[in-house]
Protein backbone atom coordinates (compact mmCIF):
# COMPACT_ATOMS: atom_id res chain seq x y z
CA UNK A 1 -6.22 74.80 38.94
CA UNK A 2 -6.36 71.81 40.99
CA UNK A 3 -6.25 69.55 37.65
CA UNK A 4 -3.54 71.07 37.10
CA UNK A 5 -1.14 70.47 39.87
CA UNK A 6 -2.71 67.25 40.29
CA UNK A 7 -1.58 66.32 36.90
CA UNK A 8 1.89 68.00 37.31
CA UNK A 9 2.46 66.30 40.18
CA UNK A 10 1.84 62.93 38.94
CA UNK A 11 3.87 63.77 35.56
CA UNK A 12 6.98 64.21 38.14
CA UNK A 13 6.64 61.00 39.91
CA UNK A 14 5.95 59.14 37.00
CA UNK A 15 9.30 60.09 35.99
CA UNK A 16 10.83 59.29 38.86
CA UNK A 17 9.92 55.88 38.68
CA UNK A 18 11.42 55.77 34.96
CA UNK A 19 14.92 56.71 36.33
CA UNK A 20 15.30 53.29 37.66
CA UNK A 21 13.78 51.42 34.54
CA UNK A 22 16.42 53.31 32.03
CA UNK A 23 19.17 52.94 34.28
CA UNK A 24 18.38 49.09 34.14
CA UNK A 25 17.91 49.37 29.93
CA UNK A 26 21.81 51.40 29.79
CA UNK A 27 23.16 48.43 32.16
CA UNK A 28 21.45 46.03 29.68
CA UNK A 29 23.12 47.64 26.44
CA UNK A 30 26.72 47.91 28.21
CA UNK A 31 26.58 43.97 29.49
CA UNK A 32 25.49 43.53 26.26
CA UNK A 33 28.11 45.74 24.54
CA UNK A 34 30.74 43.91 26.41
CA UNK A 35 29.53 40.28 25.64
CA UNK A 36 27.87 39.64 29.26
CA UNK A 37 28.84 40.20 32.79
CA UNK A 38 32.30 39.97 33.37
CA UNK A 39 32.38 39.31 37.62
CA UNK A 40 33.76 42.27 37.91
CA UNK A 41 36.60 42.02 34.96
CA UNK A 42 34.73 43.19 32.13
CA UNK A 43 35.13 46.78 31.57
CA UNK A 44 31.85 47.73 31.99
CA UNK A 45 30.94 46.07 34.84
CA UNK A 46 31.61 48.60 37.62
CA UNK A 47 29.08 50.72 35.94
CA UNK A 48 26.73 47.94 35.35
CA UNK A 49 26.66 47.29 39.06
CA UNK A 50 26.43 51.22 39.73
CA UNK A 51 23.70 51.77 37.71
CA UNK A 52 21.38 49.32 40.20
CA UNK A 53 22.18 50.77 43.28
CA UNK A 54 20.96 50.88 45.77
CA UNK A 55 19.36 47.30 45.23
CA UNK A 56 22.56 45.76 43.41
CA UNK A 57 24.39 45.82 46.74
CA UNK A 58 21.46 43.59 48.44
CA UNK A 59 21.60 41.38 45.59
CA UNK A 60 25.15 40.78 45.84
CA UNK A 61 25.54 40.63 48.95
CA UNK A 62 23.03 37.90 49.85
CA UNK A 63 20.82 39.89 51.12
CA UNK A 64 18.36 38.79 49.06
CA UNK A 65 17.79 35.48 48.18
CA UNK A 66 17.24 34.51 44.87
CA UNK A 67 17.03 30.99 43.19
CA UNK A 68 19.60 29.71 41.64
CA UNK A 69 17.92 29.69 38.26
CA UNK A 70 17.64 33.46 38.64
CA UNK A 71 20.65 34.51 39.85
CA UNK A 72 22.66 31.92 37.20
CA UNK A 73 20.82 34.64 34.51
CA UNK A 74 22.79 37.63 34.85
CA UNK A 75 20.59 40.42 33.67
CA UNK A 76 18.13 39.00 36.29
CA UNK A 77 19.92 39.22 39.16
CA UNK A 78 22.50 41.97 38.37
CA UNK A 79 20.17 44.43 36.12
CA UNK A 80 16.34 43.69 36.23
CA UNK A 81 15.30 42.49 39.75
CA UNK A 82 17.55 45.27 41.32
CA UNK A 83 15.66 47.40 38.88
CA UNK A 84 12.20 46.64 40.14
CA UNK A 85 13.57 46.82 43.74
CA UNK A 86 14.53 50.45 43.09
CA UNK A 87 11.23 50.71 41.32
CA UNK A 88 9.12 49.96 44.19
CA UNK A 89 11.90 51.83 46.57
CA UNK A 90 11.11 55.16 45.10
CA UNK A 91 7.12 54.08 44.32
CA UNK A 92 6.21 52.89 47.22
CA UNK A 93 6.92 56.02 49.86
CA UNK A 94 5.80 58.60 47.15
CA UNK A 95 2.07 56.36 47.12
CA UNK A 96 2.21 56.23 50.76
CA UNK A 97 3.35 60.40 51.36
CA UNK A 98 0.77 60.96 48.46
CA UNK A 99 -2.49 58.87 50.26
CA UNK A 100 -1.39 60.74 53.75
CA UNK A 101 -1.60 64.30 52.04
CA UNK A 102 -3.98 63.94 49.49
CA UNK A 103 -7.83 65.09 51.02
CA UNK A 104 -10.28 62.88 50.49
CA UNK A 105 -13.33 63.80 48.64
């Protein structure tokens, strides 16, 4: 019974922590669907940018810093890095709630 749940359980978060990765492959097909990033003109690019949120915002904002070699390639900086930010956003609490409450044997 215990297998069970235990395997449930990590089913769930495992796709939890996909969420981020597809949202970052749909931002990759729009950007490029519309021929690349726009700045904000293309039509797609409000989406784009809402589909790596939370992390987007600290990327764009400076928050972050990022080499210029990165952040010159837009599906680093706008789409991938802010997708393993929100990666390890969601990963890293559940692996910390999970050691706390998980006995040890």
């Amino acid at each position: 019974m215990d297998d069970q749940r235990t395997n449930r359980e990590g089913g769930g978060v495992k796709t939890i922590l996909l969420v981020p990765v597809v949202c970052a492959a749909v931002a990759t097909m729009l950007c490029f669907g519309q021929g690349g990033f726009g700045g904000g003109h293309g039509k797609f690019d409000f989406v784009i940018y809402c589909l790596g949120l939370p992390a987007t915002y600290f990327v764009a904002h400076g928050w972050l810093a990022l080499p210029n070699v990165i952040e010159e390639q837009v599906l680093l900086s706008i789409i991938w890095i802010p997708a393993i930010l929100n990666v390890l956003a969601v990963w890293l609490p559940i692996a910390v709630i999970l050691r706390l409450v998980t006995p040890k044997k």
